[in-house]
Protein backbone atom coordinates (compact mmCIF):
# COMPACT_ATOMS: atom_id res chain seq x y z
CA UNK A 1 -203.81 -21.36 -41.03
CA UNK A 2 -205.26 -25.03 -41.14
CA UNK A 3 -201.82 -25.94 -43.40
CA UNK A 4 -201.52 -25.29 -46.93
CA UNK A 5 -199.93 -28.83 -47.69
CA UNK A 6 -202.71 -30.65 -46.23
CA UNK A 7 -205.30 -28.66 -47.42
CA UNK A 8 -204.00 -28.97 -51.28
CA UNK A 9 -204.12 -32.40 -50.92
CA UNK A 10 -207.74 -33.11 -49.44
CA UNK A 11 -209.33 -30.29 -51.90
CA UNK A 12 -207.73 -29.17 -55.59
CA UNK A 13 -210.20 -26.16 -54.82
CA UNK A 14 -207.94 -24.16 -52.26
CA UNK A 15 -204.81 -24.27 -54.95
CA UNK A 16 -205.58 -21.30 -56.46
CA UNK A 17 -206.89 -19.78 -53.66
CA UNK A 18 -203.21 -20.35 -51.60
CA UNK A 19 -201.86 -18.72 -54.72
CA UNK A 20 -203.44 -15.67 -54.06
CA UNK A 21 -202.96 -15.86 -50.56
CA UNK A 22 -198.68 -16.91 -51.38
């Protein structure tokens, strides 16, 4: 998508939504 790495970095928010995703 957009990039996981990136997008843990600029919002803390999306971690646990990756997880789910991962």
């Amino acid at each position: 998508m957009l990039g996981q790495r990136p997008v843990l970095k600029k919002n803390k928010l999306t971690r646990p939504s990756i997880r789910r995703r991962a």
